[in-house]
Protein backbone atom coordinates (compact mmCIF):
# COMPACT_ATOMS: atom_id res chain seq x y z
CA UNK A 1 10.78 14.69 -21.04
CA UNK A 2 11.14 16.35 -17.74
CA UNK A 3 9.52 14.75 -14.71
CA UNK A 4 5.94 16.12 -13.90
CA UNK A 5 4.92 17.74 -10.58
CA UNK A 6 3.44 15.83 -7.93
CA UNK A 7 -0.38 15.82 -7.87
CA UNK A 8 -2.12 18.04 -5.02
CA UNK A 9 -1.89 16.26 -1.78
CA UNK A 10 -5.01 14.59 -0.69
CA UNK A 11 -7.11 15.83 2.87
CA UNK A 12 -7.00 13.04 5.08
CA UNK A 13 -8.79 13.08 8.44
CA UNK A 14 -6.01 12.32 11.38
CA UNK A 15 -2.94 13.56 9.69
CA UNK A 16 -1.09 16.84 8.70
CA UNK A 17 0.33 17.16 5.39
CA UNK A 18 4.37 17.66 5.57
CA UNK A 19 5.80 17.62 1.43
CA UNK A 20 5.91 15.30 -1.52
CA UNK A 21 8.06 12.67 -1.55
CA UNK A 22 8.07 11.60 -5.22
CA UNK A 23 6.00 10.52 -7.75
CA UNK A 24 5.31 7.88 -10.70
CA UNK A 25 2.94 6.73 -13.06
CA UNK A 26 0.18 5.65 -11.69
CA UNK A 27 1.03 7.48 -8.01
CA UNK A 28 2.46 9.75 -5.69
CA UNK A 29 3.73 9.29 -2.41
CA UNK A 30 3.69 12.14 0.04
CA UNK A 31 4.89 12.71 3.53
CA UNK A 32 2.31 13.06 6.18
CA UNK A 33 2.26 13.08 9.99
CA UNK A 34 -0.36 10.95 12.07
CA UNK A 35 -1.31 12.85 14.43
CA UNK A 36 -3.08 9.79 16.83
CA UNK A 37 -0.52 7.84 17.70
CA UNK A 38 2.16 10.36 16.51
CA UNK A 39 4.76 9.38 13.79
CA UNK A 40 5.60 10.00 10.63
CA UNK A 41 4.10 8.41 7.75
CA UNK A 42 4.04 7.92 3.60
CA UNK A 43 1.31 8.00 2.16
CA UNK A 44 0.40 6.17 -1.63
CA UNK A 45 -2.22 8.01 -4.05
CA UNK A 46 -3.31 7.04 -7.31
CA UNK A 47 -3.86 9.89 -9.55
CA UNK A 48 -7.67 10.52 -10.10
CA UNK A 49 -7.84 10.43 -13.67
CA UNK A 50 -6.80 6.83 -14.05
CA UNK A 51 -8.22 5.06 -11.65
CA UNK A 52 -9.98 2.11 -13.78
CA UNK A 53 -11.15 -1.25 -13.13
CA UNK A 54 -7.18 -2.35 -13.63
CA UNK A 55 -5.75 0.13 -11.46
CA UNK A 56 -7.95 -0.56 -8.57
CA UNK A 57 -7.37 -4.10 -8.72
CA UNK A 58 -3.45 -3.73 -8.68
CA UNK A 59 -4.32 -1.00 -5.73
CA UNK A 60 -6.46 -3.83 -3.76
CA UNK A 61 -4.06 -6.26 -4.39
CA UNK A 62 -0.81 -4.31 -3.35
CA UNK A 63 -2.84 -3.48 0.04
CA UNK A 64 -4.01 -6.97 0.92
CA UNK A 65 -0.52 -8.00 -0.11
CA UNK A 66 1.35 -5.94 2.09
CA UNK A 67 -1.46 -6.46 5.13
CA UNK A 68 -0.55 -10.29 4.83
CA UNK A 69 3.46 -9.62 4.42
CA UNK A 70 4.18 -6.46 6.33
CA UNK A 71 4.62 -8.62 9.60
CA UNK A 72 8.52 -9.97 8.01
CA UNK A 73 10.71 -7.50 9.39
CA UNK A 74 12.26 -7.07 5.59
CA UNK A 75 9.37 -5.81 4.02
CA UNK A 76 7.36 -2.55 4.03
CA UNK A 77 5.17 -2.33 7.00
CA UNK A 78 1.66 -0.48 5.80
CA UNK A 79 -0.68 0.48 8.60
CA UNK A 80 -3.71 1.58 6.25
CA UNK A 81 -5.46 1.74 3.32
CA UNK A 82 -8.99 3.51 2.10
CA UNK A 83 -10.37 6.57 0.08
CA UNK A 84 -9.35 10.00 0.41
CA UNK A 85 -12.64 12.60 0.57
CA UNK A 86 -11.77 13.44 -3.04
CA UNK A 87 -12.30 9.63 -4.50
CA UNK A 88 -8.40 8.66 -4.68
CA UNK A 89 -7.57 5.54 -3.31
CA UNK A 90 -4.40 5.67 -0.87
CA UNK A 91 -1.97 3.33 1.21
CA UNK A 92 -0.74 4.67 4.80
CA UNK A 93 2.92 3.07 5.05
CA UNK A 94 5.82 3.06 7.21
CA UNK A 95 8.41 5.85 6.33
CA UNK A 96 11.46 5.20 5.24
CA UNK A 97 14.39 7.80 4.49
CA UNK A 98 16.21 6.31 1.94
CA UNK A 99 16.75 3.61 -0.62
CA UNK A 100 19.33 1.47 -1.89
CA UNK A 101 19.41 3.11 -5.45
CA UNK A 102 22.85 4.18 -6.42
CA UNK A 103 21.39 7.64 -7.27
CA UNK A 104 21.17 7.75 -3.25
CA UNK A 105 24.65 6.57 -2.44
CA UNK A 106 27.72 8.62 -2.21
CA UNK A 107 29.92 5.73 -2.33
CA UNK A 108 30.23 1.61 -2.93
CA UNK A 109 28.85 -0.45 -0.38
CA UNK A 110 30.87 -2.66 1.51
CA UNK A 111 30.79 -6.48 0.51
CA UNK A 112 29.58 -7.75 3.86
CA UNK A 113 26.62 -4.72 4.09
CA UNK A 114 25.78 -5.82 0.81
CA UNK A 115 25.89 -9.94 1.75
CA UNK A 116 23.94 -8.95 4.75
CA UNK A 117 20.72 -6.95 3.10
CA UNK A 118 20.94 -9.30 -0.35
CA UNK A 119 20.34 -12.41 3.01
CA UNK A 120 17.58 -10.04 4.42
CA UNK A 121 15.64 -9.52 1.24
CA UNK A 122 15.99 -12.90 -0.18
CA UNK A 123 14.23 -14.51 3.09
CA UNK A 124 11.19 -11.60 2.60
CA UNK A 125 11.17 -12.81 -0.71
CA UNK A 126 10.72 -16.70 -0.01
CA UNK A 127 8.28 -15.48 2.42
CA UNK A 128 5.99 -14.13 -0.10
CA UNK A 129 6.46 -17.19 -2.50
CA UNK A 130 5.29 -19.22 0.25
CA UNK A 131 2.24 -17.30 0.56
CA UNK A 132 1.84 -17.40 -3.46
CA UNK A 133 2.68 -14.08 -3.94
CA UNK A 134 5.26 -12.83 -7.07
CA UNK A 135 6.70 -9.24 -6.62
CA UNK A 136 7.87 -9.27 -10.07
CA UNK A 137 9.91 -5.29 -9.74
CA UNK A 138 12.47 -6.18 -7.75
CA UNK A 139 15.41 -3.43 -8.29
CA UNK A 140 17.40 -1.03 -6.18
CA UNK A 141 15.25 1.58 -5.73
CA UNK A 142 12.55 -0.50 -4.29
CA UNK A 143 15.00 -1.78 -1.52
CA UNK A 144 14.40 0.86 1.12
CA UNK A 145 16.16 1.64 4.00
CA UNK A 146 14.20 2.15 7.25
CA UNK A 147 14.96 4.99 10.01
CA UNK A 148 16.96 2.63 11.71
CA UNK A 149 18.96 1.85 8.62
CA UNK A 150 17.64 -2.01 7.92
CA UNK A 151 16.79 -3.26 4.55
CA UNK A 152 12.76 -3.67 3.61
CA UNK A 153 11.20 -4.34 0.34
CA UNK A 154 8.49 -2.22 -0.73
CA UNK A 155 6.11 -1.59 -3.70
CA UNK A 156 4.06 -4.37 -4.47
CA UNK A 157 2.24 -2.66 -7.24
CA UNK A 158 2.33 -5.06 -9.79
CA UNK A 159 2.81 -8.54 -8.03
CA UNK A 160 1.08 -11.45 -9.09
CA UNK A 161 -0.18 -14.90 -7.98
CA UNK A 162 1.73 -17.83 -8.11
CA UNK A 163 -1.26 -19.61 -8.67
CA UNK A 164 -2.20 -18.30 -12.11
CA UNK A 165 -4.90 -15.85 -12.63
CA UNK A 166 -5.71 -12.85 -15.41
CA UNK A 167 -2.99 -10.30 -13.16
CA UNK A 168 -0.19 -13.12 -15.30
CA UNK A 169 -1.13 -11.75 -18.05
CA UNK A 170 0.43 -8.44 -17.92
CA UNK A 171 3.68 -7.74 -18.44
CA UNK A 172 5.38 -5.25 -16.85
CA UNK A 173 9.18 -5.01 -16.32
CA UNK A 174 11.89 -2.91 -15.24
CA UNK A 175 14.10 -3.95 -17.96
CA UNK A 176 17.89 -3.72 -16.83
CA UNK A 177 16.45 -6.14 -13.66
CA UNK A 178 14.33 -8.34 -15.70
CA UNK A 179 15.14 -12.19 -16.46
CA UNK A 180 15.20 -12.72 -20.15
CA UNK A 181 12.40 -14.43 -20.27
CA UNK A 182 10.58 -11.79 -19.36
CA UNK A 183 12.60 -9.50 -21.81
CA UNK A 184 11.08 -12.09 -24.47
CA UNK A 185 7.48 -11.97 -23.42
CA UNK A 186 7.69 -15.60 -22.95
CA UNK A 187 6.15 -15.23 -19.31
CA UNK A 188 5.17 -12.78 -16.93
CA UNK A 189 6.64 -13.85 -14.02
CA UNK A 190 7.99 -16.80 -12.13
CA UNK A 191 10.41 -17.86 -9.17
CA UNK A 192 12.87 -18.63 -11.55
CA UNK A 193 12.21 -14.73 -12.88
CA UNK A 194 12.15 -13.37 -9.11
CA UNK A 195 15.72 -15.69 -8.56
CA UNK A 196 17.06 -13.60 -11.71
CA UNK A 197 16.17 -10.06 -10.83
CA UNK A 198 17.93 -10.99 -7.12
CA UNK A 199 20.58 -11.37 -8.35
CA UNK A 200 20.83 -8.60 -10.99
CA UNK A 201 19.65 -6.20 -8.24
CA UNK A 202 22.29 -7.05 -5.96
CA UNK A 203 25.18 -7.06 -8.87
CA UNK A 204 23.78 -3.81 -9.18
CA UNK A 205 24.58 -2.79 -5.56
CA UNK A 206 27.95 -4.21 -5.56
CA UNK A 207 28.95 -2.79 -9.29
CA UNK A 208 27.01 0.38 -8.86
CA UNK A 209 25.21 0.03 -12.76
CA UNK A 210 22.77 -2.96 -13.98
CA UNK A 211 24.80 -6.21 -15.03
CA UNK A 212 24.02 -5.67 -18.87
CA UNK A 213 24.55 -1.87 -18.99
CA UNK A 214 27.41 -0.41 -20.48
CA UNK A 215 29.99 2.21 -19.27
CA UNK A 216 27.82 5.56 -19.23
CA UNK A 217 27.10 7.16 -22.30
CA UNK A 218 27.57 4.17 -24.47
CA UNK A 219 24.88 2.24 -23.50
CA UNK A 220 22.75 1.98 -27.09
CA UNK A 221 19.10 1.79 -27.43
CA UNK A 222 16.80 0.26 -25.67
CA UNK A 223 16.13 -2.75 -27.92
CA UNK A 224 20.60 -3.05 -27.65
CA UNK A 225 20.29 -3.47 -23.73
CA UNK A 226 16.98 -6.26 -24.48
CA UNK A 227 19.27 -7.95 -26.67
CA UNK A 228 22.49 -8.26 -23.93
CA UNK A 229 20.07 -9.39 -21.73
CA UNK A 230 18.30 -12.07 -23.50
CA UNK A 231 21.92 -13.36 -24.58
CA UNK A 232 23.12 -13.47 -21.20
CA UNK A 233 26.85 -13.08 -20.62
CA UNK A 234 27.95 -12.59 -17.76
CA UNK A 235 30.58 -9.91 -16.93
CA UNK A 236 32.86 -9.62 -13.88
CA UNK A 237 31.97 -7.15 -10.75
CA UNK A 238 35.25 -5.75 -11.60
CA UNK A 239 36.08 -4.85 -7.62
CA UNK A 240 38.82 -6.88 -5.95
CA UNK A 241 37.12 -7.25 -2.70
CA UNK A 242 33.95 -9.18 -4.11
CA UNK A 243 35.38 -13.21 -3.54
CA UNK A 244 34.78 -15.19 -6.66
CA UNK A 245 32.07 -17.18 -4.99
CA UNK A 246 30.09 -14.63 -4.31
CA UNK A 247 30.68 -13.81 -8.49
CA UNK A 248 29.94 -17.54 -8.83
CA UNK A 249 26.30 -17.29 -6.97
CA UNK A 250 25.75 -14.26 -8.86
CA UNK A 251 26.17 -15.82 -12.38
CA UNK A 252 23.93 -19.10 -11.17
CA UNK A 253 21.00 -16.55 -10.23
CA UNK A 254 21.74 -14.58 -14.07
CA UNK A 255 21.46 -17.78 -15.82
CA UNK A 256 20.06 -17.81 -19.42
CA UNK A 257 18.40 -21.09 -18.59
CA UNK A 258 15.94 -20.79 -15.67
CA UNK A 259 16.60 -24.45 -14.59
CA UNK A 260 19.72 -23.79 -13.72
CA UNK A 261 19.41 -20.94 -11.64
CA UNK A 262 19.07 -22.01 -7.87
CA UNK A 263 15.57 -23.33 -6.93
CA UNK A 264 14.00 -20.94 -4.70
CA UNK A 265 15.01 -17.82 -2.93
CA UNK A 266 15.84 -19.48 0.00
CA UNK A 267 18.51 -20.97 -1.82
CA UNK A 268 20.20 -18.08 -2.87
CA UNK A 269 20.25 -17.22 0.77
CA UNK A 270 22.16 -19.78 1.58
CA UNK A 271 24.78 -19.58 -1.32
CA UNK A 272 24.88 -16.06 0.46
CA UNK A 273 25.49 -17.47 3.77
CA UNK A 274 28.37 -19.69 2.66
CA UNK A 275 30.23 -16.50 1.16
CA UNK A 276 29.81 -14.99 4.34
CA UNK A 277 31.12 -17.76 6.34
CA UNK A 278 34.00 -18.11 3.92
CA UNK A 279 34.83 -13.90 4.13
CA UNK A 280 34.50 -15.01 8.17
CA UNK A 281 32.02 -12.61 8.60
CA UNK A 282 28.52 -13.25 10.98
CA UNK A 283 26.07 -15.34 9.33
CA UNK A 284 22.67 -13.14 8.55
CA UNK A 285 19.85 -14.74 10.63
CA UNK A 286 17.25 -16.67 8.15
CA UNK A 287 13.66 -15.27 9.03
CA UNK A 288 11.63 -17.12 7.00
CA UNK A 289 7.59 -17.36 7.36
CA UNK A 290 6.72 -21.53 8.35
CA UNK A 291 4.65 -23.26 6.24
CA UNK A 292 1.81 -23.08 8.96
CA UNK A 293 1.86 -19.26 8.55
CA UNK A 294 1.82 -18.91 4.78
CA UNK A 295 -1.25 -21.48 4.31
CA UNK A 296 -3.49 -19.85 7.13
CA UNK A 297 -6.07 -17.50 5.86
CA UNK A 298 -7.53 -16.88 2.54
CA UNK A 299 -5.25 -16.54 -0.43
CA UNK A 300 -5.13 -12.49 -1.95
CA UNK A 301 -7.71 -12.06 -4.72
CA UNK A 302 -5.86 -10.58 -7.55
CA UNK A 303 -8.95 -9.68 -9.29
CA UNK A 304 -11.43 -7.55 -6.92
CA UNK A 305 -11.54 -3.98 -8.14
CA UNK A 306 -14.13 -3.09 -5.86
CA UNK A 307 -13.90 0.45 -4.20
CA UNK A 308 -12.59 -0.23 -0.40
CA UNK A 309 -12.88 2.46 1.67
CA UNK A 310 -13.68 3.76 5.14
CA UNK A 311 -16.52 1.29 6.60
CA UNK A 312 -19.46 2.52 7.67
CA UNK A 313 -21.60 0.80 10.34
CA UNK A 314 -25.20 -0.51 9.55
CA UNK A 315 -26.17 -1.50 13.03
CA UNK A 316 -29.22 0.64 14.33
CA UNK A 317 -28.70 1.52 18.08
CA UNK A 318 -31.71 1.97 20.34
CA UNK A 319 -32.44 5.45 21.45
CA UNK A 320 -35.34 6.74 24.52
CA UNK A 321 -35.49 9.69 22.35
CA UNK A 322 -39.14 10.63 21.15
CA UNK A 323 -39.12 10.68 17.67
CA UNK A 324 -39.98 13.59 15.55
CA UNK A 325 -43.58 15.05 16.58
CA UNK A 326 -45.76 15.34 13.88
CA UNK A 327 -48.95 17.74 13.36
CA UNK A 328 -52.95 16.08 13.27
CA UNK A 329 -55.18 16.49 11.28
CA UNK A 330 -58.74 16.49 13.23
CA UNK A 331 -61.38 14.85 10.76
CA UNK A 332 -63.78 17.23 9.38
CA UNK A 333 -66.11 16.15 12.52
CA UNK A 334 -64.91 17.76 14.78
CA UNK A 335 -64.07 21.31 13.74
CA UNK A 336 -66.05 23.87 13.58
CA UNK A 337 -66.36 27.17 10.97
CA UNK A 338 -63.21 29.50 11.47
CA UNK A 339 -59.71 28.10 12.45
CA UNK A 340 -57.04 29.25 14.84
CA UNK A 341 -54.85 29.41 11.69
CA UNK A 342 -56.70 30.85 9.37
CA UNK A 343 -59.80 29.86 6.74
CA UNK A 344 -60.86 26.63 6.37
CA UNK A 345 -59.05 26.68 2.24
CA UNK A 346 -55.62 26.59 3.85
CA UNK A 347 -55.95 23.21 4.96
CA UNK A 348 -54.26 23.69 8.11
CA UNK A 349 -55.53 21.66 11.74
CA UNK A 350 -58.54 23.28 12.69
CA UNK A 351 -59.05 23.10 16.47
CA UNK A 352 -62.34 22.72 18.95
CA UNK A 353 -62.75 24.83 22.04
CA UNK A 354 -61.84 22.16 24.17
CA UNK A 355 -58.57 21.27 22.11
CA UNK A 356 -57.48 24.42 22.86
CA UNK A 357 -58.16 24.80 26.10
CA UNK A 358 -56.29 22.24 26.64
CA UNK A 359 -53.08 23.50 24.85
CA UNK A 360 -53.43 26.94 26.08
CA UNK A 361 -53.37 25.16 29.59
CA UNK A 362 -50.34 23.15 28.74
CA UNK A 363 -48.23 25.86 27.64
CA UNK A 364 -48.95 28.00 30.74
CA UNK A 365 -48.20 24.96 32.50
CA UNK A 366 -44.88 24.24 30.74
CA UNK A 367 -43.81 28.10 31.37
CA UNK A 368 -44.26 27.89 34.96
CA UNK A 369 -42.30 24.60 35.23
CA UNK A 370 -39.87 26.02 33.10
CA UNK A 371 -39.26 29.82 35.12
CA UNK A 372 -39.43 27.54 38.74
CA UNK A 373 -36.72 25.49 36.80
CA UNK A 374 -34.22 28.53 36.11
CA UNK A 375 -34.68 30.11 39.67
CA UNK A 376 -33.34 26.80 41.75
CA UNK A 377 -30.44 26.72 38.71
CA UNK A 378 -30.30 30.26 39.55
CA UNK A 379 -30.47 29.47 43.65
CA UNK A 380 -33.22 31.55 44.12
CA UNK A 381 -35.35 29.14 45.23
């Protein structure tokens, strides 16, 4: 099945549509520029005829994730989120170029780019654990690379509390990057699952093809590749440059038993530090949120599926404009047979002699006023 055309681009007050950029299953992403500050951005739309309950609560959650996370320099920065005029909910994010997908790459990566960005990502990811948040799709292709050609994480789509909460319940995988545990259906997603993926992603980068996949065109069915996963056997890199440490770290992460796979993402990023300082390379910097930072403010609420858009202000402001004027009606009274208007069956004002009087000497009032008015303007006067 071919891949279907992107959805029509959505009219979005402040920017100028530019081209698509791809698109998916519940979304497409298209290139805009802001036109207030300038820059380029991409912009995240759900497709309008599935937007339910579920999908807006994966949409609020991916925003208010990102919001809370976007401030680590390794993952996605977004800058906005709301409604578009035709009811499709959208996210305003950073641009970035490229990705780390091998479908991207011309060539293998170098060992030490790869040690560097597989540090990088792993310290974005303890971040988010420490602020209870599970990405739960980590891969290649959602490794971007920013303008400036620096490693951040991105889509968020179907992360998941730590805590617990009904979001568990789904599963959703990419399956050559998923733990088999996951594979199984025996949980949805934990550290221990996030710790797998890691290091299946960044096999991935260094062998150019998923651990478990086969040579192309031999590959098998779908259920074949669940089954090498689930049993686990780890296979050699196969490239002479990758140290066997670095192999070593990379089978601990792939473990068939989650307990022994290291303990938290910020382990892994030291076993990747040590292979670095072994190769004598640089040590990449550890920027990891402090405990401080993850526990202040409210936790994300996985479960609101309330329509977020633009907000509009309910604050009445005080005005010294009259209001509207509106026409009298004289009691019965005080008229007289015969109206200015017409018969007395129309029902409109009826008016006294002296009424009018007085507003025929009002307006010719009001037009002198208004004529001396126009000649000083004018300078005649």
């Amino acid at each position: 099945m071919g891949r279907r055309l992107p959805s029509a681009p959505p009219v979005l007050s402040g920017y100028t549509y530019v081209r698509p950029l791809g698109t998916g299953g519940f979304a497409d992403v298209f290139l805009f520029e802001q036109n207030m500050p300038r820059r380029s951005v991409a912009v995240k739309v759900l497709l309008q005829d599935i937007v339910d309950d579920d999908v807006l609560r994966s949409f609020n959650a991916e925003a208010d994730v990102m919001a809370r996370l976007s401030s680590h320099p390794s993952i996605l920065t977004v800058y906005n989120a709301s409604i578009s005029a035709d009811g499709r909910p959208y996210l305003v994010m950073e641009f970035c170029p490229g990705s780390y997908s091998s479908r991207e790459r011309a060539e293998a990566l170098p060992v030490a780019t790869v040690l560097s960005v597989a540090v990088r990502i792993a310290c974005a990811l303890e971040t988010a654990h420490r602020s209870k948040v599970l990405h739960r799709d980590i891969k290649p292709s959602n490794i971007l690379m920013t303008t400036f050609g620096g490693p951040v994480l991105g889509d968020f789509g179907i992360a998941a509390s730590l805590a617990g909460g009904a979001r568990d319940e789904l599963f959703a995988m990419s399956l050559p990057w998923s733990a088999p545990e996951v594979v199984d259906e025996r949980t949805s997603g934990t550290v221990a699952t996030e710790v797998w993926s890691f290091g299946a992603t960044f096999y991935s980068l260094l062998a150019d093809r998923a651990p478990f996949e086969l040579p192309a065109g031999s590959n098998g069915s779908r259920a074949q590749l669940k089954q090498r996963i689930s049993r686990a056997k780890y296979t050699s890199i196969g490239r002479a440059d990758v140290p066997a440490s670095l192999e070593s770290a990379l089978a601990r992460m792939m473990s068939r038993d989650p307990a022994a796979r290291q303990a938290s993402m910020l382990e892994c990023a030291y076993d990747l530090q040590r292979v670095e300082r072994d190769l004598g390379l640089p040590l990449t910097a550890l920027e990891v949120a402090d405990e401080a930072w993850a526990s202040a403010g409210a936790p994300v609420d996985f479960d609101n599926h309330e329509s977020r858009g633009a907000v509009i202000s309910d604050v009445i402001i005080p005005t010294l404009r009259p209001g509207p004027r509106r026409s009298t009606r004289l009691p019965a009274s005080h008229t007289r047979e015969g109206t200015l208007l017409g018969d007395h069956d129309t029902g409109r004002t009826r008016f006294t002699p002296l009424t009018l009087s007085l507003l025929l000497t009002g307006a010719v009032v009001a037009g002198i006023g208004g004529t001396i008015g126009a000649l000083v303007i004018a300078g005649v006067i």
